[in-house]
N, C-alpha and C. Protein backbone atom coordinates (compact mmCIF):
# COMPACT_ATOMS: atom_id res chain seq x y z
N UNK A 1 80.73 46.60 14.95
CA UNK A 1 79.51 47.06 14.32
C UNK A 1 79.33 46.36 12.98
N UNK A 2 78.04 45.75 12.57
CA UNK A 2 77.49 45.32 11.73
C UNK A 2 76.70 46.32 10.93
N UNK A 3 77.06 46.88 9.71
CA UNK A 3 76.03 47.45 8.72
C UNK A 3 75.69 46.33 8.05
N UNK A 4 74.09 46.59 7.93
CA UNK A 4 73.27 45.76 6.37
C UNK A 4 73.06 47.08 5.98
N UNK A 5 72.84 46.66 4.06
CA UNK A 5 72.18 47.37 3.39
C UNK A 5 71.33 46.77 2.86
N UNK A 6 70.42 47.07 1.56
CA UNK A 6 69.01 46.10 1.03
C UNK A 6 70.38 45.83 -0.67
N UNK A 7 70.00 44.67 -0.59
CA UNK A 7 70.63 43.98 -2.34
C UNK A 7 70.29 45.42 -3.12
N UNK A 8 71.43 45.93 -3.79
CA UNK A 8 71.44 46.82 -4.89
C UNK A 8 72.26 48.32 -4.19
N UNK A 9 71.97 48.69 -2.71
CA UNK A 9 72.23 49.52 -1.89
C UNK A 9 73.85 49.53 -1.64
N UNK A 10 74.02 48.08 -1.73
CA UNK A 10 75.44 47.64 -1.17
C UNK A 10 76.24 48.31 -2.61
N UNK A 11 75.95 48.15 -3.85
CA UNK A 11 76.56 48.01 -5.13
C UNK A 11 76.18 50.16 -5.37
N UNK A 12 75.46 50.76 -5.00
CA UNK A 12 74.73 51.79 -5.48
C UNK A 12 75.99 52.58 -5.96
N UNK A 13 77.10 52.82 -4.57
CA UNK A 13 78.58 53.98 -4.58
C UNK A 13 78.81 53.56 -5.17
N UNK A 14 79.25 52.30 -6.37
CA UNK A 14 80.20 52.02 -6.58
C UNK A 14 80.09 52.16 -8.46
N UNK A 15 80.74 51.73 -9.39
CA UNK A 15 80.96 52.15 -10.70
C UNK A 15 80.23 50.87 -11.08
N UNK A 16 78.97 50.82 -12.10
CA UNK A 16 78.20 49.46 -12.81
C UNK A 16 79.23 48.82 -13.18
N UNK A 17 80.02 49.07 -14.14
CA UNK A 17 81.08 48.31 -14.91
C UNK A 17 81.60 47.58 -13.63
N UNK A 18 82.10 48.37 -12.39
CA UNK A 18 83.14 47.03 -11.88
C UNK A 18 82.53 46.26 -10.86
N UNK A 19 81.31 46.43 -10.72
CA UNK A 19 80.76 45.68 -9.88
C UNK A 19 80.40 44.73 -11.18
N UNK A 20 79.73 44.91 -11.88
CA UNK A 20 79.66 43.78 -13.67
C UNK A 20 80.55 42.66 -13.65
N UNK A 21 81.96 43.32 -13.29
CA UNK A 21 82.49 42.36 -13.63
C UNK A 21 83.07 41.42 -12.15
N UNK A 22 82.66 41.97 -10.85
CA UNK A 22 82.80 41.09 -9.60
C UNK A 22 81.42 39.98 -10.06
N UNK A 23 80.59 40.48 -10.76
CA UNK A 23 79.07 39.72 -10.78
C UNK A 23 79.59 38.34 -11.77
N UNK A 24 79.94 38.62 -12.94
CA UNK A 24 81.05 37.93 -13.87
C UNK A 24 81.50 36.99 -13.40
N UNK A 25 82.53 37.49 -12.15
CA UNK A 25 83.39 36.05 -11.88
C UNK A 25 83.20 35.61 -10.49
N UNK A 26 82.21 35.75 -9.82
CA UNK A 26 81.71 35.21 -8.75
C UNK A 26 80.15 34.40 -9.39
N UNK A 27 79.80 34.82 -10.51
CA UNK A 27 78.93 33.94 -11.37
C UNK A 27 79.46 32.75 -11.76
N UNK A 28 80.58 33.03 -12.64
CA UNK A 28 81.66 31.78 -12.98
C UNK A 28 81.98 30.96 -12.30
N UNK A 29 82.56 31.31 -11.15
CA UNK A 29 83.08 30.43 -10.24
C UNK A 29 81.86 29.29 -9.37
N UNK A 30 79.99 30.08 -9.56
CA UNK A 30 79.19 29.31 -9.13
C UNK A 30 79.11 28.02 -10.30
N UNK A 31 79.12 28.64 -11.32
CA UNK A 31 78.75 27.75 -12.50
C UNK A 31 79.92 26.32 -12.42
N UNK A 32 81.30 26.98 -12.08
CA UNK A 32 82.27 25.69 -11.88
C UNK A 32 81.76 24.85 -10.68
N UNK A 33 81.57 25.39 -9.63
CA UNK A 33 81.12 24.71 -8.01
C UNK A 33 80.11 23.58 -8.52
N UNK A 34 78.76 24.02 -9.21
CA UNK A 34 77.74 22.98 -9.58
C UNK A 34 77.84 22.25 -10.41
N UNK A 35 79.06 22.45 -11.48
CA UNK A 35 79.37 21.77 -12.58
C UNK A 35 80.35 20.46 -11.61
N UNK A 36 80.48 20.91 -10.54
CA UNK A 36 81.75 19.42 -9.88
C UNK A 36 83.09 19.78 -10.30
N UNK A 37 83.30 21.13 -10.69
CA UNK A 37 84.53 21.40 -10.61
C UNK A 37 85.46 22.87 -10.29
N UNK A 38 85.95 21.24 -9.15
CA UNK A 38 86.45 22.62 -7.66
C UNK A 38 87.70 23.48 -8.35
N UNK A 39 88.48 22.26 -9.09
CA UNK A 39 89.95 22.99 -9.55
C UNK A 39 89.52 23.94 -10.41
N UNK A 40 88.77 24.41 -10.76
CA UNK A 40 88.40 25.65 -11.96
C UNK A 40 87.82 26.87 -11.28
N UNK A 41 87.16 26.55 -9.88
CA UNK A 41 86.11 26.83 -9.48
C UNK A 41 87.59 27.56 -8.41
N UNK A 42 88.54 27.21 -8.02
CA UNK A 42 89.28 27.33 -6.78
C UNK A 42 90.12 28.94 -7.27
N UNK A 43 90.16 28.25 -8.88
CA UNK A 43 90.96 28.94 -9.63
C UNK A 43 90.68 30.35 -9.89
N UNK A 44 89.20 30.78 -10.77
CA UNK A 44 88.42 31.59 -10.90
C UNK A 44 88.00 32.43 -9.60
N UNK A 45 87.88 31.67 -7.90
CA UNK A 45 87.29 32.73 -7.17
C UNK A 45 89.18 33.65 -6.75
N UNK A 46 89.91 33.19 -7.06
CA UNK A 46 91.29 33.95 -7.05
C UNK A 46 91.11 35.01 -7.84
N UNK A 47 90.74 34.80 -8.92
CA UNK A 47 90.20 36.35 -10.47
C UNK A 47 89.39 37.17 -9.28
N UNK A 48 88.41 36.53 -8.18
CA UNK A 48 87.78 37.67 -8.00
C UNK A 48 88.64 38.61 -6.60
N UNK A 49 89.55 37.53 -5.97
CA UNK A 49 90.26 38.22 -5.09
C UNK A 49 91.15 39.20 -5.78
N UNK A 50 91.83 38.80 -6.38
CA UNK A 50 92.76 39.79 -7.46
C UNK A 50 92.26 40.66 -7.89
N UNK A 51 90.80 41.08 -8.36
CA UNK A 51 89.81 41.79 -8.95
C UNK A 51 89.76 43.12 -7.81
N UNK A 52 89.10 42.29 -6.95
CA UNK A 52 88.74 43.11 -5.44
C UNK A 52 89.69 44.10 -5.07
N UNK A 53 90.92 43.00 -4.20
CA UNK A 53 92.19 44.09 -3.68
C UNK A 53 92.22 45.09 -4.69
N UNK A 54 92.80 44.54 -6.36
CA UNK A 54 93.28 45.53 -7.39
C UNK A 54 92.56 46.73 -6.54
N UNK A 55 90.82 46.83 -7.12
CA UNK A 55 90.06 47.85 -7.11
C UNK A 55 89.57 48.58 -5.80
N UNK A 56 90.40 48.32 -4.32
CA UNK A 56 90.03 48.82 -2.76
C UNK A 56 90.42 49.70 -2.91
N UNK A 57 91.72 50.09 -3.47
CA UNK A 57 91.91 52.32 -2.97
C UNK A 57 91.23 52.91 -4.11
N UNK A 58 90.46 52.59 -5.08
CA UNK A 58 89.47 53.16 -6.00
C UNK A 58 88.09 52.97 -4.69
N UNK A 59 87.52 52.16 -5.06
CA UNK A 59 86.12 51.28 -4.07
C UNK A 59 85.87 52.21 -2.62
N UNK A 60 87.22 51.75 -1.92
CA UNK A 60 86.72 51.88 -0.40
C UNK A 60 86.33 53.17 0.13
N UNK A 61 87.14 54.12 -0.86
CA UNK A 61 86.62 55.75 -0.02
C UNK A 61 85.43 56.10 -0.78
N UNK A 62 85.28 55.29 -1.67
CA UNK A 62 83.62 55.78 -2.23
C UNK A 62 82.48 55.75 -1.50
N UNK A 63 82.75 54.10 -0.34
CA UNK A 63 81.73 54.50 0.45
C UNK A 63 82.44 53.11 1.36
N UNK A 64 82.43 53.29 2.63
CA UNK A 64 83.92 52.55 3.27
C UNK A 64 82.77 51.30 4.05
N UNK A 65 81.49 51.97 4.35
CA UNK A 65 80.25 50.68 4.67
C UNK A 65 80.32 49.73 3.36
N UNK A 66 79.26 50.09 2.70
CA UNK A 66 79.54 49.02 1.48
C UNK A 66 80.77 48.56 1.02
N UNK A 67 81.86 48.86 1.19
CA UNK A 67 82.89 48.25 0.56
C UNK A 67 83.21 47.12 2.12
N UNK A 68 83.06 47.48 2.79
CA UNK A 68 83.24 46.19 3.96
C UNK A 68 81.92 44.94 3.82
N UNK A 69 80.68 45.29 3.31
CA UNK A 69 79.52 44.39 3.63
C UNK A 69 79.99 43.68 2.20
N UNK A 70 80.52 44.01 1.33
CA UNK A 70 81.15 43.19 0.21
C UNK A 70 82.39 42.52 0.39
N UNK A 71 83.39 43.24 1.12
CA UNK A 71 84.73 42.55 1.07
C UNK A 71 84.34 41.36 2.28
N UNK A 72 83.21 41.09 3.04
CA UNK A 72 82.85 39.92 4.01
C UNK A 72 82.21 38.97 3.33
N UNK A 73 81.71 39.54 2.21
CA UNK A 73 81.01 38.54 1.23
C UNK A 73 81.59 37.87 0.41
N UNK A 74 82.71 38.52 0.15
CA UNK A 74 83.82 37.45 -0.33
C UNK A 74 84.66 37.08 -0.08
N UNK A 75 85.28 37.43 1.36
CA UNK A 75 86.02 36.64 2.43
C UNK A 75 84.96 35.33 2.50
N UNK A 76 84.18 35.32 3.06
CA UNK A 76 82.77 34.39 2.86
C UNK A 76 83.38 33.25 1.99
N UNK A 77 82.93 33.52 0.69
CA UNK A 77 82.59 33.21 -0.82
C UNK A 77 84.27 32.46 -1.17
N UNK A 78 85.52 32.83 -0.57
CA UNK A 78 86.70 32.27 -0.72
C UNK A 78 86.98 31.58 0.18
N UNK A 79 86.63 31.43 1.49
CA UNK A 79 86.99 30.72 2.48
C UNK A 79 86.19 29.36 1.92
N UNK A 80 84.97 29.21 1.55
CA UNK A 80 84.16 28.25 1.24
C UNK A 80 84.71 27.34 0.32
N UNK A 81 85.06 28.46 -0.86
CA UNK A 81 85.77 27.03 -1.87
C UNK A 81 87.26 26.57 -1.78
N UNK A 82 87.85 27.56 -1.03
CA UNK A 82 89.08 27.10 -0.77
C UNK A 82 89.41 26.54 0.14
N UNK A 83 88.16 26.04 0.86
CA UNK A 83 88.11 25.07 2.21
C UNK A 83 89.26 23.76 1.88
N UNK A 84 89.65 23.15 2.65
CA UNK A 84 90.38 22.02 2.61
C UNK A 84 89.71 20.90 2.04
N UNK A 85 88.35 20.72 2.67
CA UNK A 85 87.48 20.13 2.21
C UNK A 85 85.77 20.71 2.18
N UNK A 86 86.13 21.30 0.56
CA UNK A 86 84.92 22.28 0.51
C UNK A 86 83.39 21.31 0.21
N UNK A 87 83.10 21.93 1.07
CA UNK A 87 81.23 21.72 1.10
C UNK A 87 80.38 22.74 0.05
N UNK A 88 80.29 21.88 -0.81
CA UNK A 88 79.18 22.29 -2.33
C UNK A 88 78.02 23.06 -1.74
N UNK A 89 77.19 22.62 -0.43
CA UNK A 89 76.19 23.58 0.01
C UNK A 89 76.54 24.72 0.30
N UNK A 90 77.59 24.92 0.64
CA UNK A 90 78.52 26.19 1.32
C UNK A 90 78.97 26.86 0.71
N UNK A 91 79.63 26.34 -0.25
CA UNK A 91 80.38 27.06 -1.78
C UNK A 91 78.81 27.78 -2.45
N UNK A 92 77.71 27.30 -2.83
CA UNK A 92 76.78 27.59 -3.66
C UNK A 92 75.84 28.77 -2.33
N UNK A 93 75.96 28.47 -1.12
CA UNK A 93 75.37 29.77 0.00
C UNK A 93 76.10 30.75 -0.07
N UNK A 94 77.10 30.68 -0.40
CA UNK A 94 78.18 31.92 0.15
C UNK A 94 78.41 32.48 -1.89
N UNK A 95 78.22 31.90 -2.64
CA UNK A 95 78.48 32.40 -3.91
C UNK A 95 77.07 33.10 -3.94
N UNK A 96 75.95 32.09 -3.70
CA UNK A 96 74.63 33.44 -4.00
C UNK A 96 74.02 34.40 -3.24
N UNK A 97 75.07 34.10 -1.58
CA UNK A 97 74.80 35.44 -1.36
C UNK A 97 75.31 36.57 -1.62
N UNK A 98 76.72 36.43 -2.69
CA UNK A 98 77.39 37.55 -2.62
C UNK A 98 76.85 37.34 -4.15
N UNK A 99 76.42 36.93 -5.06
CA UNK A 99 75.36 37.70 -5.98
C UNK A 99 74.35 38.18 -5.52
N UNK A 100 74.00 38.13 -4.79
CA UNK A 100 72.65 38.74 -4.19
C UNK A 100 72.92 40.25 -3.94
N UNK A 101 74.49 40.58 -3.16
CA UNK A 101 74.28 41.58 -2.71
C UNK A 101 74.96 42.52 -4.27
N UNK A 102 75.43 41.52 -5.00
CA UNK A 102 76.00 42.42 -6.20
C UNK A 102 75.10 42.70 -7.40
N UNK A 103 73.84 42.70 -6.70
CA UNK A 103 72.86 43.50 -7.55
C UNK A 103 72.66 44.48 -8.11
């Protein structure tokens, strides 16, 4: 089963501050991707994996849909730049869609 929610819906259960700061460093890590740099860029989307796990037994029982339509968005969003050989169109699709949904 596939849940969507609408951009902002996905973020609603969850605490402003820590979604702020998933917005933070999945922002960052776009800004390294377009700047041409992957090693900073490879580096930073790790802050947001580390970020994530940290915050799942806080997150997930808050609301266990949205915390999956996010944790795919940045399975997404890490597979892309940590590709072997990452594709800049791919890295920058998969980073703004998971700003999109961290509205």
């Amino acid at each position: 089963m596939t849940a969507t929610l609408a951009p902002g819906e996905v973020t609603a259960p969850f605490p402003p501050a820590e979604i702020a700061k998933f917005r933070i460093i999945a922002q960052d890590t776009l800004d390294k991707v377009q700047a041409g740099d992957q090693t900073d860029a490879t580096a930073r989307i790790k802050d947001l994996e580390t970020a994530w796990d940290d915050d799942e037994a806080t997150l997930r029982p808050m609301d266990d849909t949205a915390w999956q339509i996010l944790d795919g968005r940045i399975d997404s969003a890490l597979k892309a730049v940590r590709a072997s050989k990452p594709d800049p169109a791919a890295e920058n699709q998969t980073l703004t869609a998971l700003l999109t949904e961290l509205q």
